[in-house]
N, C-alpha and C. Protein backbone atom coordinates (compact mmCIF):
# COMPACT_ATOMS: atom_id res chain seq x y z
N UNK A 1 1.04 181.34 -92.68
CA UNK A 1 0.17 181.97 -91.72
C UNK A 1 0.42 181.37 -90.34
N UNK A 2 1.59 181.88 -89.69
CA UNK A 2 1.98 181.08 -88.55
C UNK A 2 1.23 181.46 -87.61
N UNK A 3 0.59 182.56 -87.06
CA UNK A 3 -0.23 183.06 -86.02
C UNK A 3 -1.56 183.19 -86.20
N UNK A 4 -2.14 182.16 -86.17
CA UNK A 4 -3.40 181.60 -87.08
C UNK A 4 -4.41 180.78 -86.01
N UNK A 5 -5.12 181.05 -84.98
CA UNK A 5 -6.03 180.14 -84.97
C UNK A 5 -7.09 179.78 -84.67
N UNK A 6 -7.42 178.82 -85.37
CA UNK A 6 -8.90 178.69 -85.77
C UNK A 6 -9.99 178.31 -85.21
N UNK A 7 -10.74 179.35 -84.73
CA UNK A 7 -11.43 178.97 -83.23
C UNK A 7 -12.74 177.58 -83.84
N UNK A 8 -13.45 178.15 -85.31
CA UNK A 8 -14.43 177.44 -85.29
C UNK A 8 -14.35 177.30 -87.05
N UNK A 9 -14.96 176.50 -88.11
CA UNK A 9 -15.17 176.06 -89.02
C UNK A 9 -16.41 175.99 -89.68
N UNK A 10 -16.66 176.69 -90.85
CA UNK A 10 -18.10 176.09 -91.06
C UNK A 10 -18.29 175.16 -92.68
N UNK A 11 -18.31 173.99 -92.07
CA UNK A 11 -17.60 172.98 -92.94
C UNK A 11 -19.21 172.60 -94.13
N UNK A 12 -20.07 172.97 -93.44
CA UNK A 12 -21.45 173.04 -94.39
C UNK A 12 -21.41 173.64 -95.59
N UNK A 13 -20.44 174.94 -95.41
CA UNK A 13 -20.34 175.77 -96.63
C UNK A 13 -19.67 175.19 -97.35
N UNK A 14 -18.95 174.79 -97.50
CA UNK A 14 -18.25 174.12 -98.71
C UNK A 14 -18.71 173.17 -99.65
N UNK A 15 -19.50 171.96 -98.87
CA UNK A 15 -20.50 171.14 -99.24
C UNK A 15 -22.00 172.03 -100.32
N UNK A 16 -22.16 172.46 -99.45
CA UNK A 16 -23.17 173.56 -99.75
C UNK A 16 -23.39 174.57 -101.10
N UNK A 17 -22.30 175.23 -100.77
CA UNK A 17 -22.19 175.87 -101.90
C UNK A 17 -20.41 175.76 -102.36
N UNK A 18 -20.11 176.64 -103.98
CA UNK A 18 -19.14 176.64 -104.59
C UNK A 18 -18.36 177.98 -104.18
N UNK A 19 -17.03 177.63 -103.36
CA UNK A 19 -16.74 179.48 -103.25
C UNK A 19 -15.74 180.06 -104.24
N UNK A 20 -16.28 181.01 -104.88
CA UNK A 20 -15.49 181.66 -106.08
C UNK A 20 -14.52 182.27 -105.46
N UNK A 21 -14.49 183.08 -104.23
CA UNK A 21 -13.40 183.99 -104.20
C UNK A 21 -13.58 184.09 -102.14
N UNK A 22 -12.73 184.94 -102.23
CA UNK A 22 -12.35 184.44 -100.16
C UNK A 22 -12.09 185.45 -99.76
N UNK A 23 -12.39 186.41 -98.98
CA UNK A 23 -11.99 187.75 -98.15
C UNK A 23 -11.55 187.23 -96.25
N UNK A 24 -10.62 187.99 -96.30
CA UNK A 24 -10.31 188.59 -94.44
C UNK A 24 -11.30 189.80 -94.23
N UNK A 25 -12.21 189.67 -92.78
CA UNK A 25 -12.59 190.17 -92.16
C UNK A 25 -12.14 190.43 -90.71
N UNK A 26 -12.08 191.37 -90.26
CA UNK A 26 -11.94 191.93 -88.87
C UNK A 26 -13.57 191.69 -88.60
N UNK A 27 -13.68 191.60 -87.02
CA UNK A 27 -14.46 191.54 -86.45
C UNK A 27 -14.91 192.50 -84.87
N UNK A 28 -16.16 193.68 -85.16
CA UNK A 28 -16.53 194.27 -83.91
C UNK A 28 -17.15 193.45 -83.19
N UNK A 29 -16.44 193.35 -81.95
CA UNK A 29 -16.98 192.54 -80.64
C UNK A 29 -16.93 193.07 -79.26
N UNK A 30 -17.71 192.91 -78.57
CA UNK A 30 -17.92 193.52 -77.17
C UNK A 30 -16.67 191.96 -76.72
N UNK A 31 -16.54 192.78 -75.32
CA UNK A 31 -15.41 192.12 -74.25
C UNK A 31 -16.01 189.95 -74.02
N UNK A 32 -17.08 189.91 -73.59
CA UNK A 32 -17.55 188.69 -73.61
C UNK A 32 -17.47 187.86 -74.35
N UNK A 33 -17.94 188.48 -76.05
CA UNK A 33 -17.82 187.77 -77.08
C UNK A 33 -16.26 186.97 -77.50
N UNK A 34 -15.45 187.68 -77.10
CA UNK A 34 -14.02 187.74 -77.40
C UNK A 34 -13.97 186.61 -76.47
N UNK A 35 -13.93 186.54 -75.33
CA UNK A 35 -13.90 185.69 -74.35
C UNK A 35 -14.16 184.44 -74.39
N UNK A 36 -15.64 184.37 -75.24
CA UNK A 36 -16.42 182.82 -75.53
C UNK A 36 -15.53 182.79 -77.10
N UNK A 37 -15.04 183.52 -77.72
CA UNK A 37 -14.78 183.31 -78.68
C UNK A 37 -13.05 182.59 -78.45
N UNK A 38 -12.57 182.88 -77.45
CA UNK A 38 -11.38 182.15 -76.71
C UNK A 38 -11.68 181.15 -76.45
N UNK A 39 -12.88 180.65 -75.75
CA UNK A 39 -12.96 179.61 -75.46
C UNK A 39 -14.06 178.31 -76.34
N UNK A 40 -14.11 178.49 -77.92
CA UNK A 40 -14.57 177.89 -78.81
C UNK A 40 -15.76 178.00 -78.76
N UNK A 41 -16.42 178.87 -78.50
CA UNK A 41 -18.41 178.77 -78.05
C UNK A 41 -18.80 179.50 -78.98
N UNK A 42 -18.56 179.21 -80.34
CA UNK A 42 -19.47 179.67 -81.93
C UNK A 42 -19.54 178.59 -82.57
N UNK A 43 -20.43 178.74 -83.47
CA UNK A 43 -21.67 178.30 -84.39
C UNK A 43 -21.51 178.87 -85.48
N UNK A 44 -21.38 178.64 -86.85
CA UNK A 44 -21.47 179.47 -87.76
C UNK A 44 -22.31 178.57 -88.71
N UNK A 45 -23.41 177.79 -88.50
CA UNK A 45 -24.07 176.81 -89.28
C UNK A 45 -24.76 177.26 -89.99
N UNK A 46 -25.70 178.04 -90.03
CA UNK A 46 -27.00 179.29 -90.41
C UNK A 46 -25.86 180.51 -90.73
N UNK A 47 -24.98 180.74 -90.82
CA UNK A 47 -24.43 182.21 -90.78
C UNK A 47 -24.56 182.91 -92.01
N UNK A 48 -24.73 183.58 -92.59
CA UNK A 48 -24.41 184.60 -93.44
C UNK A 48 -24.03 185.83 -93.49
N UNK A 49 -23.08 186.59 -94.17
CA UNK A 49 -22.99 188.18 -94.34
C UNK A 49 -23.72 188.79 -95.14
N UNK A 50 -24.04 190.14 -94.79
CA UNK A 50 -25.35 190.88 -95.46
C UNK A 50 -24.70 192.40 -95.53
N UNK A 51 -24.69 192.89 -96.94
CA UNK A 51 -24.46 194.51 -96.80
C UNK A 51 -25.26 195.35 -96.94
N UNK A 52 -25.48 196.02 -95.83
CA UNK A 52 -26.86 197.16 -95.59
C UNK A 52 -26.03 198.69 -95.33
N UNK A 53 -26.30 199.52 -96.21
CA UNK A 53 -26.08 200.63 -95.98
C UNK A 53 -24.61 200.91 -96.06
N UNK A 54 -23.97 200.12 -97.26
CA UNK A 54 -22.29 200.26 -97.25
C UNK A 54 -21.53 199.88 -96.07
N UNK A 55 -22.31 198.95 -95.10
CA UNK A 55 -21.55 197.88 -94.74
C UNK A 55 -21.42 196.45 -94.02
N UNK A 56 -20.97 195.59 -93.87
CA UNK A 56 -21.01 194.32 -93.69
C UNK A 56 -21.14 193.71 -92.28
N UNK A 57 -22.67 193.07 -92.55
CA UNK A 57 -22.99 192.79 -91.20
C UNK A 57 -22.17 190.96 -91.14
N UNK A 58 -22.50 190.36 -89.90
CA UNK A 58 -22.62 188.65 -89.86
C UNK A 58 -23.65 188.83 -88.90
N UNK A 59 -24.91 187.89 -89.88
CA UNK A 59 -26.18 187.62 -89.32
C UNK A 59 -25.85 186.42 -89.00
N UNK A 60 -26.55 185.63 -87.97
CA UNK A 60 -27.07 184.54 -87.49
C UNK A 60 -25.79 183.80 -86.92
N UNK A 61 -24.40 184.24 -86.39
CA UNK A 61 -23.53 183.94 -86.11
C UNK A 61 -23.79 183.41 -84.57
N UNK A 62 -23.94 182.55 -83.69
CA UNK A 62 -24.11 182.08 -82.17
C UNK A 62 -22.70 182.06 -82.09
N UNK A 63 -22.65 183.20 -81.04
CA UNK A 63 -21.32 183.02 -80.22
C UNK A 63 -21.90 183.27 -78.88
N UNK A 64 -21.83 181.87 -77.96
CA UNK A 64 -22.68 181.30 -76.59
C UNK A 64 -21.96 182.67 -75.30
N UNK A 65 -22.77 182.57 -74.76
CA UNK A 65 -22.27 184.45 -73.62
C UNK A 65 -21.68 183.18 -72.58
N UNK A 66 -20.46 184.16 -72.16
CA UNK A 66 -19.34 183.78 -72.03
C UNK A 66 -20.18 183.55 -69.88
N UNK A 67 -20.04 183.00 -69.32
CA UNK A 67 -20.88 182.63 -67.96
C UNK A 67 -20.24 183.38 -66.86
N UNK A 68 -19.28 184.01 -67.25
CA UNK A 68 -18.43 184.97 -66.00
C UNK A 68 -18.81 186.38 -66.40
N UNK A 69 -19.52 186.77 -67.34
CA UNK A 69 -19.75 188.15 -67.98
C UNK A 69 -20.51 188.71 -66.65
N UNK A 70 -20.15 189.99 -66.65
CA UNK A 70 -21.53 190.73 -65.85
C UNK A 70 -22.63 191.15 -66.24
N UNK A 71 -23.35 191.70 -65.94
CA UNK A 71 -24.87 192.22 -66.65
C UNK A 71 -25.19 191.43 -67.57
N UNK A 72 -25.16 189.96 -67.58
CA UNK A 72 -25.28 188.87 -67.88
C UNK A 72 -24.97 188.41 -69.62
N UNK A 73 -23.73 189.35 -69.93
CA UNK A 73 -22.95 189.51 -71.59
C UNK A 73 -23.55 189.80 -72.09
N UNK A 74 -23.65 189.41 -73.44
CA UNK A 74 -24.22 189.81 -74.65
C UNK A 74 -25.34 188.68 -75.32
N UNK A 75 -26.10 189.51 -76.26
CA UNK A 75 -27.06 188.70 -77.13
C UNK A 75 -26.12 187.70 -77.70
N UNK A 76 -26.84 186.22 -78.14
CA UNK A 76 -25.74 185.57 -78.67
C UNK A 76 -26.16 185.51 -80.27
N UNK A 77 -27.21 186.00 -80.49
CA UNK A 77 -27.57 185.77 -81.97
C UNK A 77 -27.39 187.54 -82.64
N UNK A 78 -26.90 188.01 -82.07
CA UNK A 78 -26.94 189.65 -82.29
C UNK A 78 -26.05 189.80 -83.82
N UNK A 79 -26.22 191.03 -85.02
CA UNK A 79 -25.68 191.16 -85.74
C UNK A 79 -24.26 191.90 -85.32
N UNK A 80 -23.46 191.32 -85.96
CA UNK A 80 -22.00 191.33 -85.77
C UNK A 80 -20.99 192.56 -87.12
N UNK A 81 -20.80 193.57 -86.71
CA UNK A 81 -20.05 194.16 -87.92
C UNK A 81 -18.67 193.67 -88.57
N UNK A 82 -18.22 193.71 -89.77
CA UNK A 82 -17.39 193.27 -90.25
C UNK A 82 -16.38 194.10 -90.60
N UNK A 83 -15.46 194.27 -90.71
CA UNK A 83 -14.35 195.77 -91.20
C UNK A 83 -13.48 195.05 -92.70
N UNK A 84 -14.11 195.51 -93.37
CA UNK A 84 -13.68 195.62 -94.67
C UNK A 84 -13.20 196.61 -95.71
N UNK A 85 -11.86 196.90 -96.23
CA UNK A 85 -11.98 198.30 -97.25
C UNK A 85 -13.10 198.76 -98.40
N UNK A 86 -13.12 200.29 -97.93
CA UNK A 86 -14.26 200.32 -98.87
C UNK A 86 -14.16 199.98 -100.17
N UNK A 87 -13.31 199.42 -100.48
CA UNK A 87 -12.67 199.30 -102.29
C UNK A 87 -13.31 197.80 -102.20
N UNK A 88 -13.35 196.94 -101.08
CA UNK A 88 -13.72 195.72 -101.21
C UNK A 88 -15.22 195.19 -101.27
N UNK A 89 -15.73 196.32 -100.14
CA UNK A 89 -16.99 196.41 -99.76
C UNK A 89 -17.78 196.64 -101.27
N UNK A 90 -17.21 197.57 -101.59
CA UNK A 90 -17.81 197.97 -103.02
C UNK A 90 -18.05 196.75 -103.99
N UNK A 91 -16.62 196.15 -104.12
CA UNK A 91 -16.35 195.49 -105.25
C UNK A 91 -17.25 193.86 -105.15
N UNK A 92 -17.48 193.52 -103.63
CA UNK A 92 -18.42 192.52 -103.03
C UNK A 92 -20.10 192.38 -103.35
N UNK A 93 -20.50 194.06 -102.95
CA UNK A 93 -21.40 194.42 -103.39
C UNK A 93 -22.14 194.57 -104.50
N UNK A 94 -20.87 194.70 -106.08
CA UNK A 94 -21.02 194.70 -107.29
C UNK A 94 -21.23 193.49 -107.46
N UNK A 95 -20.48 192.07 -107.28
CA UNK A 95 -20.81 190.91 -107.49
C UNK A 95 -21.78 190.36 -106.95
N UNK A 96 -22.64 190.30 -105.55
CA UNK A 96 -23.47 189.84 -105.42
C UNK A 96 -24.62 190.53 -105.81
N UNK A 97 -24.75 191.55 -106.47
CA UNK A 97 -25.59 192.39 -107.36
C UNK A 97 -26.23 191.46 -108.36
N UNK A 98 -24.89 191.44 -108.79
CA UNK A 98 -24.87 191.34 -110.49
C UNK A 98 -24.89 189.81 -110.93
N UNK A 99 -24.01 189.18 -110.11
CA UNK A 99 -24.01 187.44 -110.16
C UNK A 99 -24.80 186.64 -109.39
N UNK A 100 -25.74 187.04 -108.58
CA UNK A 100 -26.20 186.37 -107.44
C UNK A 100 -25.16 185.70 -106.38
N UNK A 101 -24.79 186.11 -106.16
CA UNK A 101 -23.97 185.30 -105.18
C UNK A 101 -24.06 185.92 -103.65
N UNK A 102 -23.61 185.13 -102.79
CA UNK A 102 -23.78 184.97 -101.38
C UNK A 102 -22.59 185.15 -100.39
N UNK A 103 -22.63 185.71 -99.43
CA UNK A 103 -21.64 185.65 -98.91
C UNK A 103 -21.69 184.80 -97.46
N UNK A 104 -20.88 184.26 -97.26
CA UNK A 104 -20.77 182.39 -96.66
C UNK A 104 -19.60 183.04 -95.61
N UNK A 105 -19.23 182.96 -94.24
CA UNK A 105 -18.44 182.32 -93.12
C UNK A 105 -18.06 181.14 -93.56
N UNK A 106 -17.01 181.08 -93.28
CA UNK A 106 -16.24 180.06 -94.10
C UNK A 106 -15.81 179.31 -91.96
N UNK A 107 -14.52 180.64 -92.34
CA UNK A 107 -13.81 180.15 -90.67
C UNK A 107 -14.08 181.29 -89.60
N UNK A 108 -13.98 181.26 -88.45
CA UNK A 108 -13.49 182.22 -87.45
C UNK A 108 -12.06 181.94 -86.42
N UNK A 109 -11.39 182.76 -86.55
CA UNK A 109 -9.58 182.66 -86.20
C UNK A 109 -9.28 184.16 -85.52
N UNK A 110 -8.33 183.76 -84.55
CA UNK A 110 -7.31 184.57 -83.98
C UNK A 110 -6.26 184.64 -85.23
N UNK A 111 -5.91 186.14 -85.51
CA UNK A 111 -4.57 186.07 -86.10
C UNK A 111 -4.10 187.17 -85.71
N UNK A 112 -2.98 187.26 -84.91
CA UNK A 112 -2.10 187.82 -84.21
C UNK A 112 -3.10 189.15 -82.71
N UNK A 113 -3.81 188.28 -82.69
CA UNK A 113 -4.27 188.73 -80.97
C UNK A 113 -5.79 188.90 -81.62
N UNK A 114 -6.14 189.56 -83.03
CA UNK A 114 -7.37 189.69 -83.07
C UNK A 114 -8.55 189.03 -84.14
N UNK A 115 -9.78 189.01 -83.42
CA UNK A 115 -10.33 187.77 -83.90
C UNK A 115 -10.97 188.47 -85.67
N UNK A 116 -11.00 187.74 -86.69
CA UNK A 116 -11.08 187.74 -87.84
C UNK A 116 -12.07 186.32 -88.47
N UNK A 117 -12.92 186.76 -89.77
CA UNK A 117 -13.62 185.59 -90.51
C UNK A 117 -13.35 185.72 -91.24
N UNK A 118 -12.97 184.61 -91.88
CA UNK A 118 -12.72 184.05 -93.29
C UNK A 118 -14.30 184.18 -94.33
N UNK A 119 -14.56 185.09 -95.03
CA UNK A 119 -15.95 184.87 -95.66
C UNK A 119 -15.72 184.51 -97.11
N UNK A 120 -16.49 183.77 -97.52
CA UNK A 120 -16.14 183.25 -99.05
C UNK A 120 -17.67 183.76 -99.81
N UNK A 121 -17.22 183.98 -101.06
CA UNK A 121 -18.07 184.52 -102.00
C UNK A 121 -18.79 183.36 -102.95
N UNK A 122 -20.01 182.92 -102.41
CA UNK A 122 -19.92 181.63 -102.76
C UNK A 122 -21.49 181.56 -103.62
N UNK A 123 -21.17 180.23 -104.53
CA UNK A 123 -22.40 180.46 -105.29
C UNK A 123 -23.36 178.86 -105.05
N UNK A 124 -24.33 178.87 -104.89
CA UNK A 124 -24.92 177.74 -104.12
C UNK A 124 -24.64 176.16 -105.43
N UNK A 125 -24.64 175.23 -104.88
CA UNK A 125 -24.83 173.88 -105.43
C UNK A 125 -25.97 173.16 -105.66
N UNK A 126 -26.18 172.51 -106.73
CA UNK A 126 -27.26 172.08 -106.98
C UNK A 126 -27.41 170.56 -106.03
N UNK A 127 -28.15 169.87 -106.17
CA UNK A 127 -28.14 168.31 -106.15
C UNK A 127 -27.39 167.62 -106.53
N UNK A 128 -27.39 167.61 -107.85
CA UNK A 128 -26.02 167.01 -108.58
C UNK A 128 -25.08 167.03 -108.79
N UNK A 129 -24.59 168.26 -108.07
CA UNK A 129 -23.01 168.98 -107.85
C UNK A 129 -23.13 168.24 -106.39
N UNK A 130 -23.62 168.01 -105.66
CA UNK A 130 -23.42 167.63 -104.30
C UNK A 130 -23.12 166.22 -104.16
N UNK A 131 -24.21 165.40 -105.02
CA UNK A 131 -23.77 164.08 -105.40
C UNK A 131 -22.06 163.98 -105.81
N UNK A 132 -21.95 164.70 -106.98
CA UNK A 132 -20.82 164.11 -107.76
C UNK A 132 -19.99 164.65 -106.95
N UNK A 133 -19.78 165.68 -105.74
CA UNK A 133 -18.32 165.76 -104.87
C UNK A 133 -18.49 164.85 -103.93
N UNK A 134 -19.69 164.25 -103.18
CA UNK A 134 -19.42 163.14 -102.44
C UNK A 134 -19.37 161.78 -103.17
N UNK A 135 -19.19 161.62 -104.48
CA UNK A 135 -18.73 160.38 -105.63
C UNK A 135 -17.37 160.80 -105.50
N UNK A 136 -16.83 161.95 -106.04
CA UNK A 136 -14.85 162.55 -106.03
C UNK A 136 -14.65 162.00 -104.58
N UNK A 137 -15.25 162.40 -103.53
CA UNK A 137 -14.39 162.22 -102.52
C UNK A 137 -14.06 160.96 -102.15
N UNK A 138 -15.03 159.90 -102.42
CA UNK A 138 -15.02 158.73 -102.31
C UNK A 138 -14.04 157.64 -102.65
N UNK A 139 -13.78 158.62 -104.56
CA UNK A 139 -12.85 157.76 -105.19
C UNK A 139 -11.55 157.91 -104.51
N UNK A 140 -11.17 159.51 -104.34
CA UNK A 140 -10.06 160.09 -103.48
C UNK A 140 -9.77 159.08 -102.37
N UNK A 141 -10.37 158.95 -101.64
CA UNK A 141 -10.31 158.09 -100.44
C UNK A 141 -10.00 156.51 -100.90
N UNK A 142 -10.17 155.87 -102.21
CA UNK A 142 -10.10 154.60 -102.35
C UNK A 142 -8.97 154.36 -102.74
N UNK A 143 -8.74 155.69 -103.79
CA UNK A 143 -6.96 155.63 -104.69
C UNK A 143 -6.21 156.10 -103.81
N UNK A 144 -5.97 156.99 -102.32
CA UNK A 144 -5.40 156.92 -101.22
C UNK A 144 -5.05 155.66 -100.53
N UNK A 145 -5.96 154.81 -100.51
CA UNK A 145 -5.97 153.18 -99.87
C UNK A 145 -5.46 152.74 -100.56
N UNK A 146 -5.61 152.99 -101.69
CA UNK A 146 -4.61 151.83 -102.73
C UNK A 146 -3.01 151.90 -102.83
N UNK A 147 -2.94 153.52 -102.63
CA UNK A 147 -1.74 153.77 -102.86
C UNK A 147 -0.71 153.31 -101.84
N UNK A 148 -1.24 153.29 -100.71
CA UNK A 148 -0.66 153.17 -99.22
C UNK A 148 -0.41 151.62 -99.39
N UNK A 149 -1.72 150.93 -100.13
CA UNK A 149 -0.83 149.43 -99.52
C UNK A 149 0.10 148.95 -100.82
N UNK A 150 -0.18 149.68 -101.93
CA UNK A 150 0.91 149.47 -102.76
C UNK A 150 2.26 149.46 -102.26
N UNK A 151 2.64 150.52 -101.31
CA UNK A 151 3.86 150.73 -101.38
C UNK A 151 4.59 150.17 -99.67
N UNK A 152 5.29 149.78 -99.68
CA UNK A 152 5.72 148.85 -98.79
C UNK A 152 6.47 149.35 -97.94
C-alpha cells in the first residue's frame, strides 16, 4: 500500500474492543473538511459507524474547521457518509444484526488523493481480556529486551 497516508489513528479501538473483520471506506466531505483533514485536525476517540436506512453514517468523528474556510466551514461533530458496496453494506448489516457487533474507525488515510476509513467490525472486550493483552504485551516487550542483549 505505497500511497497510503495516515492522517489520524484510533488506537483506543483496539485496546477496547476485538476486531473480527476490517472494511475500506470512502468518505463524503465538504471542501474544509478535506483541508483540516490535510492538515491532521481529527479525532476519532468517541467515533462510531451507524447504518440507517441502507447506509453508513460516521457519528461522532471531530474533524476541527479548517480557520481559512469561509462562511466559517463546517460543523465539526456533523454525521459523515461512508461509500460502501451494497453487497457489503448488506453483509455488515447482517452481522451486526445477528452477532452484536459494532462498527469501530479504526484509521483515517489519504490513498491515492482521496480521503478513506479504515472501519473494523469489532466485538467489545471484557476486563479480563484487557488485563491479559496488557500482561502479552508486557511479556513481548521483556523477551524483545532479552533478545537484543543476547545477541552481540
Amino acid at each position: 500500500m505505497s500511497g497510503r497516508k495516515v492522517v489520524a489513528t484510533n488506537r483506543k479501538a483496539r485496546f477496547n474492543y476485538e476486531i473480527v473483520d476490517t472494511y475500506e471506506a470512502g468518505m463524503v466531505l465538504r471542501g474544509s473538511e478535506v483541508k483540516s483533514l490535510r492538515a491532521g485536525q481529527v479525532q476519532l476517540k468517541d467515533a462510531y459507524a451507524d447504518i440507517r436506512s441502507g447506509e453508513v453514517w460516521l457519528e461522532s468523528a471531530h474533524i476541527s474547521p479548517y480557520s481559512f474556510a469561509e462562511g466559517g466551514g463546517h460543523d465539526p461533530e456533523r454525521p459523515r457518509k461512508l461509500l460502501l458496496h451494497r453487497r457489503e453494506i448488506d453483509r455488515l448489516f447482517g452481522r451486526i444484526r445477528e452477532e452484536g457487533l459494532t462498527l469501530v474507525p479504526l484509521q483515517v488515510y489519504f490513498a491515492e488523493g482521496k480521503a478513506k476509513v479504515e472501519l473494523g467490525l469489532a466485538k467489545g472486550k471484557r476486563r479480563h481480556d484487557k488485563r491479559r493483552a496488557i500482561v502479552e504485551r508486557q511479556q513481548k516487550r521483556e523477551m524483545a529486551r532479552a533478545e537484543s542483549r543476547r545477541r552481540p
